[in-house]
Protein backbone atom coordinates (compact mmCIF):
# COMPACT_ATOMS: atom_id res chain seq x y z
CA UNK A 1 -13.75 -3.84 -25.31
CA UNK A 2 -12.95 -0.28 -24.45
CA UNK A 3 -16.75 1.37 -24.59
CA UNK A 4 -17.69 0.57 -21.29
CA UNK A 5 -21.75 1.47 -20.48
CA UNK A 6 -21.15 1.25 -16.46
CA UNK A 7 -19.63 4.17 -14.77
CA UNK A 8 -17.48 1.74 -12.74
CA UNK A 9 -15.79 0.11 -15.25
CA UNK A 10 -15.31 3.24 -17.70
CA UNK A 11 -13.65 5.00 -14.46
CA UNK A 12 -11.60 1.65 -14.06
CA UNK A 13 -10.57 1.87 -18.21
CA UNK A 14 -9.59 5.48 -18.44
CA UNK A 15 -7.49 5.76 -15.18
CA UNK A 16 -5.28 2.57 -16.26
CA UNK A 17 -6.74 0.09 -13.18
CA UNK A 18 -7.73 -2.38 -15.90
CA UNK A 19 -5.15 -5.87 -16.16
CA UNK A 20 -7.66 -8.65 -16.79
CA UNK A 21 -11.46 -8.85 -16.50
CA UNK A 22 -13.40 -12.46 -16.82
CA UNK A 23 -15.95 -11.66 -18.88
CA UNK A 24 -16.39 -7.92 -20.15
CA UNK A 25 -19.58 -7.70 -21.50
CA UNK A 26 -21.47 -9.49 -19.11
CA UNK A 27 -19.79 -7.97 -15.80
CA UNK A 28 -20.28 -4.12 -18.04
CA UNK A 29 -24.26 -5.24 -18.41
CA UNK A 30 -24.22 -5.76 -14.77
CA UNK A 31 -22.68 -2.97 -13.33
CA UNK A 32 -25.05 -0.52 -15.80
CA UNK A 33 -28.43 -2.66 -14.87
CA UNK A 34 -27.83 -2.44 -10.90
CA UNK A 35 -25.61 -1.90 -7.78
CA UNK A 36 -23.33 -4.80 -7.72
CA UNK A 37 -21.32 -6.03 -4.31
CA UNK A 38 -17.48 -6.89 -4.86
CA UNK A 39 -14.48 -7.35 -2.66
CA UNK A 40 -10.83 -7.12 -2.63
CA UNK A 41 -9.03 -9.82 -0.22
CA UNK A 42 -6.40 -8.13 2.17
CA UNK A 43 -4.04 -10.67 4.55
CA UNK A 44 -2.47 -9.06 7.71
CA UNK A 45 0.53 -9.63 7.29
CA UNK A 46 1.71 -6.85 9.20
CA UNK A 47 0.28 -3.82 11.04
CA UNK A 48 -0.30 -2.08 8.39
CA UNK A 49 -0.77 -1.88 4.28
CA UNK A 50 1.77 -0.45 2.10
CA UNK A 51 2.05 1.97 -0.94
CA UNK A 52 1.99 -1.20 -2.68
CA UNK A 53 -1.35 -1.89 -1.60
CA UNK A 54 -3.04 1.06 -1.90
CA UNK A 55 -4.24 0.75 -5.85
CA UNK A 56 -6.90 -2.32 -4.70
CA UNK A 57 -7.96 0.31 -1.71
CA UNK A 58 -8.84 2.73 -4.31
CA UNK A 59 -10.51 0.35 -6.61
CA UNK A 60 -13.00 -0.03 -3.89
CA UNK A 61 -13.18 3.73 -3.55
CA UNK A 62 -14.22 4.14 -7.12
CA UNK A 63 -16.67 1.16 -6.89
CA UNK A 64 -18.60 2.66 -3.94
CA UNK A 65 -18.13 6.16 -5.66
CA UNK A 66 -19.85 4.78 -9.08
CA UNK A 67 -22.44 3.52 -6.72
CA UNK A 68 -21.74 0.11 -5.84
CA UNK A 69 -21.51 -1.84 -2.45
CA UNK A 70 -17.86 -2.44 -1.34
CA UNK A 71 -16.62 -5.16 0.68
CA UNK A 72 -12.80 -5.11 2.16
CA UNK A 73 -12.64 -8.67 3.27
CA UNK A 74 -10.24 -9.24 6.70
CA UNK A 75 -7.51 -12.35 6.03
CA UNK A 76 -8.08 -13.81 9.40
CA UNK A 77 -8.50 -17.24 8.79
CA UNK A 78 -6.36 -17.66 5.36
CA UNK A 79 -3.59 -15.12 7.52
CA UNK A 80 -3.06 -18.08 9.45
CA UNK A 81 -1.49 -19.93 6.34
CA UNK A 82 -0.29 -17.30 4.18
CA UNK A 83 -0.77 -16.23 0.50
CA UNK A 84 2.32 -18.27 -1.51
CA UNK A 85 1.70 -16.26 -5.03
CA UNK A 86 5.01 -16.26 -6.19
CA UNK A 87 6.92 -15.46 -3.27
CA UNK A 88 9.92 -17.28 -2.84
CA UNK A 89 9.43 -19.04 0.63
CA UNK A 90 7.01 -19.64 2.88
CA UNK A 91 5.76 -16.97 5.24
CA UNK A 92 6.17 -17.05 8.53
CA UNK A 93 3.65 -18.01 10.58
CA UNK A 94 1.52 -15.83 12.87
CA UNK A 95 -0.42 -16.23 15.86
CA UNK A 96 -3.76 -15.93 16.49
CA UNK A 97 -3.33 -12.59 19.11
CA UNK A 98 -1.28 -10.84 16.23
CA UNK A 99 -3.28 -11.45 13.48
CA UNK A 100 -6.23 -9.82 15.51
CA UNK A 101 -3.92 -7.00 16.04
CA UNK A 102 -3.13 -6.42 13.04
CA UNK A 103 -6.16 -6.55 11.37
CA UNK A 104 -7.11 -4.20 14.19
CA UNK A 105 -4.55 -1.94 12.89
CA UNK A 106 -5.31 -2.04 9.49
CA UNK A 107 -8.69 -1.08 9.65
CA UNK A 108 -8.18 2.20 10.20
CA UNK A 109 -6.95 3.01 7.45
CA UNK A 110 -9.88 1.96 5.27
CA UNK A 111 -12.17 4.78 6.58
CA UNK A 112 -10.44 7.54 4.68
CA UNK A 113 -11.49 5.96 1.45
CA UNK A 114 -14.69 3.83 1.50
CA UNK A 115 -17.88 5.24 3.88
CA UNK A 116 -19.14 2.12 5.73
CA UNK A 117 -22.04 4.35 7.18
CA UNK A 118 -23.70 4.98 3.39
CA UNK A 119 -27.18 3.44 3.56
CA UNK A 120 -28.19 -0.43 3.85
CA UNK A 121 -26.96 -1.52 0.67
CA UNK A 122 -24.45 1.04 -0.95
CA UNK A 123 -22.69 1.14 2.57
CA UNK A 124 -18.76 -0.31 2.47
CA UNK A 125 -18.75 -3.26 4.91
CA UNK A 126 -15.28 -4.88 6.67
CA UNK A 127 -15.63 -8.88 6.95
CA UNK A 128 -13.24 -11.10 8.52
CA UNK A 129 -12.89 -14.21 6.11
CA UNK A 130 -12.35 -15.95 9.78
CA UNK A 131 -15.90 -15.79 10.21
CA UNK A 132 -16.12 -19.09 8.54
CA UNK A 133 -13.13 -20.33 7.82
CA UNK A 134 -11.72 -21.16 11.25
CA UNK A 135 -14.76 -23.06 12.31
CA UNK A 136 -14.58 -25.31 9.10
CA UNK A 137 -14.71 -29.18 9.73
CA UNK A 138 -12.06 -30.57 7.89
CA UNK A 139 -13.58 -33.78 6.42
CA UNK A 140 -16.62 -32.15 5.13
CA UNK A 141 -14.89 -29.70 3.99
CA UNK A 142 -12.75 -31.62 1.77
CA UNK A 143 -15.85 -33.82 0.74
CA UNK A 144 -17.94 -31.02 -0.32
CA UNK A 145 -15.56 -27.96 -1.69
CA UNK A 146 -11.76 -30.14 -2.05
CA UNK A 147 -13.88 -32.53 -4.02
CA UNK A 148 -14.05 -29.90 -7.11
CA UNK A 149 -10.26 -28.91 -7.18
CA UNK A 150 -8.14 -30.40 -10.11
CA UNK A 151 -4.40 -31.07 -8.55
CA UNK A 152 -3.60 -31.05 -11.86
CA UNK A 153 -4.96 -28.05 -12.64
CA UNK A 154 -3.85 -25.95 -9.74
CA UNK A 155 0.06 -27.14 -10.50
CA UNK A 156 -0.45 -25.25 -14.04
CA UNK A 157 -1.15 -21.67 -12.65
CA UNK A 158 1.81 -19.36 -12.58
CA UNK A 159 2.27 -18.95 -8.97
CA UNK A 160 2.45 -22.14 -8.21
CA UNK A 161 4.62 -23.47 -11.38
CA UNK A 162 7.26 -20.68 -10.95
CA UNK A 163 7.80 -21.77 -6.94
CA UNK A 164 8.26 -25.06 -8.37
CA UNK A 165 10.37 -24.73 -11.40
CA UNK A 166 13.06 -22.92 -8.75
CA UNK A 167 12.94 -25.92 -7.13
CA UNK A 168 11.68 -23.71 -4.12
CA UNK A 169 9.61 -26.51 -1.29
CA UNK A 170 5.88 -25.38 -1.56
CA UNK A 171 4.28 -26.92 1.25
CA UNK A 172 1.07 -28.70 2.02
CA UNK A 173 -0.36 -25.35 4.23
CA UNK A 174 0.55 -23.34 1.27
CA UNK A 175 -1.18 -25.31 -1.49
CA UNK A 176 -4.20 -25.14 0.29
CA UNK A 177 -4.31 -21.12 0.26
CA UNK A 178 -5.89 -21.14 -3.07
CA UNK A 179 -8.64 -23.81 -1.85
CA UNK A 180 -9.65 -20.81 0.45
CA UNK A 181 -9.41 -17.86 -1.67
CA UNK A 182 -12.08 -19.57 -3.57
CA UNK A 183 -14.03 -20.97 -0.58
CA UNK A 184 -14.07 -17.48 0.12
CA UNK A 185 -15.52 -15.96 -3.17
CA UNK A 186 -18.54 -18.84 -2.62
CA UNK A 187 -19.28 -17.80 1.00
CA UNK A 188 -19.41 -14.22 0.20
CA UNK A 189 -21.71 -14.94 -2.68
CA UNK A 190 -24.13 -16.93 -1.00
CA UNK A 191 -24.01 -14.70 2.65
CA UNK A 192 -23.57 -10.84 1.01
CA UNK A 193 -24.65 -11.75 -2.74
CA UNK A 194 -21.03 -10.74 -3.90
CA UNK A 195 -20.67 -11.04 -7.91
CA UNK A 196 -17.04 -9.35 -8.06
CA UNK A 197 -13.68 -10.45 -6.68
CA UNK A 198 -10.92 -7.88 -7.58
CA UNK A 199 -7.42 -7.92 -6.80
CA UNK A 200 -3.74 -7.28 -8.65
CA UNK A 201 -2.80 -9.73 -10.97
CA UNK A 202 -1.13 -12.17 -8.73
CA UNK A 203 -4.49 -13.09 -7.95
CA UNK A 204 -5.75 -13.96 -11.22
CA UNK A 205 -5.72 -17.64 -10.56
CA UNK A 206 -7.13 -17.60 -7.39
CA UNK A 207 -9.91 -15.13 -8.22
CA UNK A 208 -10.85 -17.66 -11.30
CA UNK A 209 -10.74 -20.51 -8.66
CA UNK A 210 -13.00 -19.08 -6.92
CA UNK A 211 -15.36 -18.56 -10.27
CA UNK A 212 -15.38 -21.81 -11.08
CA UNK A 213 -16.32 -23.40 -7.82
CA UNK A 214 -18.76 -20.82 -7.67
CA UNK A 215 -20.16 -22.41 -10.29
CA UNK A 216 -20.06 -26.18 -9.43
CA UNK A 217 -21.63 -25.23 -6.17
CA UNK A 218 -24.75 -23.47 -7.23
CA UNK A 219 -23.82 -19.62 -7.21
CA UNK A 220 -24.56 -16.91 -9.49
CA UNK A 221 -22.11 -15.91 -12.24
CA UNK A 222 -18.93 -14.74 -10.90
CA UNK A 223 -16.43 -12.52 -12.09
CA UNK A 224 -12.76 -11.33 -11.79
CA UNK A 225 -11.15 -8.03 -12.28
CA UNK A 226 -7.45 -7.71 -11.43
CA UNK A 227 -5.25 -4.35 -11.77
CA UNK A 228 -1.66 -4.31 -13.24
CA UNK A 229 1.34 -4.72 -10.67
CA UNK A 230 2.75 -1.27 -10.59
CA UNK A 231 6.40 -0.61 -10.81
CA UNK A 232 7.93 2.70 -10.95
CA UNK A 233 9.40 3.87 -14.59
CA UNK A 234 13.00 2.67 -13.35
CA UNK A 235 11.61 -0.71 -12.24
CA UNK A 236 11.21 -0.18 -8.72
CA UNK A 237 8.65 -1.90 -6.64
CA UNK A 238 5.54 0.20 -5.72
CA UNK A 239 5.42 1.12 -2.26
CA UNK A 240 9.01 0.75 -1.53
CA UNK A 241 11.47 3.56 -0.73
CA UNK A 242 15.32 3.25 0.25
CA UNK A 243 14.38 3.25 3.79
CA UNK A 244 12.24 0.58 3.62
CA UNK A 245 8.22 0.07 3.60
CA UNK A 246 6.07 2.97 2.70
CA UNK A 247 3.28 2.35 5.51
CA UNK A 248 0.09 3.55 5.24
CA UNK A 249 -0.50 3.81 9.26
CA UNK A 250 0.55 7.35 9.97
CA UNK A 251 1.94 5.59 13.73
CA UNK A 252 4.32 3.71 11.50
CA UNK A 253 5.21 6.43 8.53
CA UNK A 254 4.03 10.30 9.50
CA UNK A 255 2.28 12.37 6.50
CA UNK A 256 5.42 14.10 6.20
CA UNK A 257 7.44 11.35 5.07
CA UNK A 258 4.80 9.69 3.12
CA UNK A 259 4.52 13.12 0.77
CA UNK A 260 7.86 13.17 0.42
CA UNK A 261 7.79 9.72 -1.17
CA UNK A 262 5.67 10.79 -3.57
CA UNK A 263 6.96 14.50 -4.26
CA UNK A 264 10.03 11.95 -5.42
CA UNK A 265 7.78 10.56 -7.77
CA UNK A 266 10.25 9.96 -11.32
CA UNK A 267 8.69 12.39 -14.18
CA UNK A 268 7.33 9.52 -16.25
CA UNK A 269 5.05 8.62 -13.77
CA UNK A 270 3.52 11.63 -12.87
CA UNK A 271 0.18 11.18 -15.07
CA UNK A 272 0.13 7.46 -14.37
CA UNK A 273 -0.34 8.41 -10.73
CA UNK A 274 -2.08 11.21 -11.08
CA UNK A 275 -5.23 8.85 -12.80
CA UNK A 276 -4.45 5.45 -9.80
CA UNK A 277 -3.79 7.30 -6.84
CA UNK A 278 -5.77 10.62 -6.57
CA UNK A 279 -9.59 11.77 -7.67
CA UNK A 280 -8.64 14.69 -9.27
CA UNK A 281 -10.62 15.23 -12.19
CA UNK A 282 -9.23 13.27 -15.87
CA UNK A 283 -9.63 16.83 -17.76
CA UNK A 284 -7.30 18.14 -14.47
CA UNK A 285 -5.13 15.10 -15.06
CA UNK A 286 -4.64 15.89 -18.43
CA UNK A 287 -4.15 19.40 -18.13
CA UNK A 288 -1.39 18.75 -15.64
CA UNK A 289 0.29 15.88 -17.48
CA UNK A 290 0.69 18.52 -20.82
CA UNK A 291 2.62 20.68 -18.16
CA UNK A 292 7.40 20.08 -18.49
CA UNK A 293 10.15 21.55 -17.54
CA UNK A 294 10.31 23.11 -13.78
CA UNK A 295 6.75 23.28 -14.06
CA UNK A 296 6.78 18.94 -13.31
CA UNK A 297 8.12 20.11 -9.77
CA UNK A 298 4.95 21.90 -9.19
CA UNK A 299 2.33 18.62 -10.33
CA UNK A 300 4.37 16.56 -8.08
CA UNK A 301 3.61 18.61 -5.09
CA UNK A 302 -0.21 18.73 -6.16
CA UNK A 303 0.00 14.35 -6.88
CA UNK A 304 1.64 14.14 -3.28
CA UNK A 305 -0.61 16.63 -1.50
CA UNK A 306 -3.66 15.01 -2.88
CA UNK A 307 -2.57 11.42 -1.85
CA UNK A 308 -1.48 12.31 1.56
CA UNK A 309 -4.96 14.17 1.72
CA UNK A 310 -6.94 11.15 0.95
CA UNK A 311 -5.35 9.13 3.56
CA UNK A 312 -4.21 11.35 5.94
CA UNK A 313 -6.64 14.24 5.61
CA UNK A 314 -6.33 17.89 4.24
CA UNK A 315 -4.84 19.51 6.93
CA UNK A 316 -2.16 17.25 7.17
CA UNK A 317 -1.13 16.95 3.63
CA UNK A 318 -0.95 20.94 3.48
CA UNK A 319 1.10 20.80 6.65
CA UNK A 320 3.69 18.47 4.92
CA UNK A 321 3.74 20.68 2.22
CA UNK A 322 4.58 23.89 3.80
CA UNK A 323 7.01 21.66 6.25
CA UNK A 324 8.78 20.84 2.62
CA UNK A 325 8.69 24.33 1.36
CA UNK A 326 10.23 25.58 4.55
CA UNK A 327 13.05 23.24 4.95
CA UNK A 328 13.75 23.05 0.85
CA UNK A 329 13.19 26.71 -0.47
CA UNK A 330 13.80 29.18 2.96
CA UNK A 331 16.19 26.58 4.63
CA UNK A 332 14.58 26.89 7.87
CA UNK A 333 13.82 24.00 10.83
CA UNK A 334 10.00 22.85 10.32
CA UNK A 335 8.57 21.36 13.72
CA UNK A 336 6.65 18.23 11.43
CA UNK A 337 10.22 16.97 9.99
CA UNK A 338 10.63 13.20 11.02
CA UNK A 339 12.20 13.67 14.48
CA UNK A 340 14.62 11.26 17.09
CA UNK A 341 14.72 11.75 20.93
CA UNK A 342 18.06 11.34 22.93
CA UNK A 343 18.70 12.36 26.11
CA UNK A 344 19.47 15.40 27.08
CA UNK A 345 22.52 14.43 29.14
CA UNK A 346 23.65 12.84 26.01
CA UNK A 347 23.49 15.51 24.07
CA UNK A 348 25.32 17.64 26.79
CA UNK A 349 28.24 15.20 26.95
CA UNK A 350 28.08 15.30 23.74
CA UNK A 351 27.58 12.88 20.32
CA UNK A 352 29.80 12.19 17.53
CA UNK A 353 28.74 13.37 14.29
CA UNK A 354 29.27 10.21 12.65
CA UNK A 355 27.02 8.37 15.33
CA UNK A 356 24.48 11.37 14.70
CA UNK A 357 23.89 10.34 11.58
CA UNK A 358 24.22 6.53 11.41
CA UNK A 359 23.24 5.23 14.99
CA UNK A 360 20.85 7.77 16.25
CA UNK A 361 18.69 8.77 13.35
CA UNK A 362 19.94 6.16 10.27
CA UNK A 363 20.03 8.55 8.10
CA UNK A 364 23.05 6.91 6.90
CA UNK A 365 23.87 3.38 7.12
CA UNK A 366 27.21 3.00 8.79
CA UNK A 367 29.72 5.63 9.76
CA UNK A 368 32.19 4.30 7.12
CA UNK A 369 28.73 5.90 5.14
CA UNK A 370 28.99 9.13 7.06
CA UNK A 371 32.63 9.60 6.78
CA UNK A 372 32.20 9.51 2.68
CA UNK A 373 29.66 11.29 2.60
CA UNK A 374 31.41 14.47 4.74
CA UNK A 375 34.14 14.03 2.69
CA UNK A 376 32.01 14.55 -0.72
CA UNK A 377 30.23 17.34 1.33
CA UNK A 378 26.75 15.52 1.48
CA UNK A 379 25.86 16.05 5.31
CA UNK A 380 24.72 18.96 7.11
CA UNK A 381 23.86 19.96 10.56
CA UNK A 382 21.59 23.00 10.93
CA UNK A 383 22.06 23.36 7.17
CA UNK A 384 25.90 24.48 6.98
CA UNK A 385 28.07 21.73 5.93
CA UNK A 386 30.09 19.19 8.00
CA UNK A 387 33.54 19.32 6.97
CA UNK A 388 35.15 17.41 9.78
CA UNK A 389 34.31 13.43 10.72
CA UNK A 390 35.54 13.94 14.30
CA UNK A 391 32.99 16.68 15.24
CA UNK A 392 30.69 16.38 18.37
CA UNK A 393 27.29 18.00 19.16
CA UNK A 394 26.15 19.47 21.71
CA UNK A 395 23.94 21.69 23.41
CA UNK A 396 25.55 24.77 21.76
CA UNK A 397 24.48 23.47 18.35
CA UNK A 398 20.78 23.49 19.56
CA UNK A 399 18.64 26.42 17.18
CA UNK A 400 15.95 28.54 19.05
CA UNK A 401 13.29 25.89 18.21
CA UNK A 402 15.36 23.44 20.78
CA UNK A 403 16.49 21.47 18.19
CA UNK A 404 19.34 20.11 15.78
CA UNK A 405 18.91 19.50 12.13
CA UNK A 406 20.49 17.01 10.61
CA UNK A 407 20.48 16.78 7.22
CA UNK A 408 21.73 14.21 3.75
CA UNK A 409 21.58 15.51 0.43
CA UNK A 410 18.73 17.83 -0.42
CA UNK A 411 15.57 15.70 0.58
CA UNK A 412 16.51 13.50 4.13
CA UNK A 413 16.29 15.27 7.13
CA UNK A 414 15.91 14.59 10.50
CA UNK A 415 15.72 16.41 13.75
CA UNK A 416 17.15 15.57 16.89
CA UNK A 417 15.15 16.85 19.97
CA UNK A 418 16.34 16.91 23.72
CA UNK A 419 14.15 14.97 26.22
């Protein structure tokens, strides 16, 4: 089906969000007859989303935006076990106290794409799954929900079968995640009348789960709609760069760095992420996806302004912009590069180049790493080329903004600042 009546899922079809859907027809009638709530499941695992994460986030954007109530649901009781879908091992477990804090954390990023303030029924809300799953009695809760799970049936889906086949140990804790997931679709149905569970599709056979018991305990009809797992054209993950995690938190990854990772963005995936990640217009989209040559240079400035604008607001995303132009096409020092303190009496005794680069600001990974690169001409201080390993900073190589700059290759730089 590709004629979509609702707004919501026509948005969802044309921009590529689309994997799986349960029923297509009778979740499009719904959406077109009235405002439907749905939710997308997010476990803190850490204090803060990724990159990776950030496709489900604006899923929920376009539902509210197509006029529908969003839910982000809060993983703090099935955080405490840990989502097994096909990872490789068991995660590790969290406390209670961190789990808190990083939902705490989390949260605000949520605010820059859903409006929890919008009226009493199209307004986003934030739930914490904990509400009712940490106060659960254990035998009832096996009598009246464990009761309708198929062992059978729940060794046959994917992510459990492919832990298994590797001979990887799946425990007990693990097995039960999916027992929640569902739980969770039920409770949301019968507390916030939720008809839509969305999620990548990892989550397909939990999100089904979930439908089913739905129906053996009494809900309405359920349904599922999961987005593709995004890699990048050469296979990479989404969300992950060479130097690790692409946070969403600004305290964790600042809007300068996070435009850069997508002003990287390979060629081929320009219109793909023009349509997930950004609300520029399709007609826009399209006009900008017809556009080759240097001219691709330009759309990837506009694709990583307009992310970094979502989440981190206008002003910033220009900012990292002109912080980019500055340092790439006038060569100059830009105060919002990514930036490392050392002491100033450091600095005036003086620091090895090759420790400059590898042990103060990483920008390498070793100095074996720096040493190769000087010797292939790849690092830079203050933008003139290093040409010997054995050279020391100091003071005297501070510019007139107080600073060094430290550069590798034509994209990394870092500054090191005095305290």
């Amino acid at each position: 089906m590709t004629k979509f009546r609702s707004d919501f899922l026509r948005t969802m079809h044309e921009r590529g969000f689309i994997h799986q859907v349960s029923d297509e027809s009778g979740l499009d009638d719904l959406l077109a007859k009235e405002s439907v709530t749905a939710y997308i499941g997010f476990d803190p695992t850490a204090p803060s989303l990724h990159a990776g994460g950030l496709i489900q986030i604006m899923m929920l954007h376009w539902l509210q935006a197509t006029g529908h109530q969003p839910i982000s649901l809060m993983g703090g009781g099935t955080g405490m076990v840990g989502d097994p879908s096909f990872k490789e091992e068991a995660r590790k477990l969290m406390t209670v106290e961190t789990i808190e804090d990083n939902i705490a954390s989390i949260k605000r990023v949520f605010t820059n794409y859903l409006d929890y303030d919008k009226g009493p029924k199209g307004g986003a809300l934030m739930i914490n799954n904990a509400e009712w799953l940490r106060g659960l009695n254990y035998l009832e809760f096996l009598r009246d929900v464990g009761r309708h799970f198929s062992v059978n049936r729940m060794l046959s889906f994917d992510s459990v079968k492919t832990r298994l086949e590797r001979e990887q140990s799946l425990s007990f804790l693990e097995f039960n995640y999916m027992i929640l997931q569902a739980y969770d679709f039920v409770e949301l149905a019968k507390r916030y009348d939720v008809r839509l569970q969305m999620g990548g599709s990892d989550q397909w056979g939990n999100i089904v789960n979930g439908i089913d018991l739905g129906h053996r305990m009494g809900t309405q009809q359920l349904y599922a709609l999961t987005s593709p797992l995004l890699t990048t054209a050469s296979g990479a993950k989404m969300g992950k760069s060479v130097n690790g995690a692409v946070w969403l938190n600004a305290d964790l990854l600042g809007p300068y760095e996070f435009w850069q990772y997508w002003r990287n963005t390979e060629d081929a995936d320009v219109p793909r992420f023009l349509k997930l990640y950004t609300t520029l217009p399709m007609d826009e989209i399209a006009r900008l996806s017809a556009l080759a040559g240097s001219e691709i240079n330009e759309v990837k400035k506009i694709l990583a302004t307009e992310i970094t604008a979502m989440l981190h607001g206008r002003p910033a995303a220009e900012a990292a912009a002109e912080t980019a132009r500055k340092t790439f096409e006038e060569g100059g020092v830009a105060a919002d590069l990514p930036s490392v303190e050392v002491p100033a009496g450091e600095l005036e005794a003086g620091i090895g180049v090759l420790a400059a680069f590898a042990e103060k600001t990483g920008l390498v990974a070793s100095n074996g790493e720096a040493r190769r690169q000087i010797k292939s001409g790849g690092l830079k201080v203050n933008d003139a080329t290093v040409t010997d390993d054995k050279a020391v900073l100091t003071a005297r190589d501070l510019t007139p903004e107080g600073v060094i700059k430290l550069s590798f290759g034509k994209k990394k730089h870092v500054l090191l600042k005095p305290v």
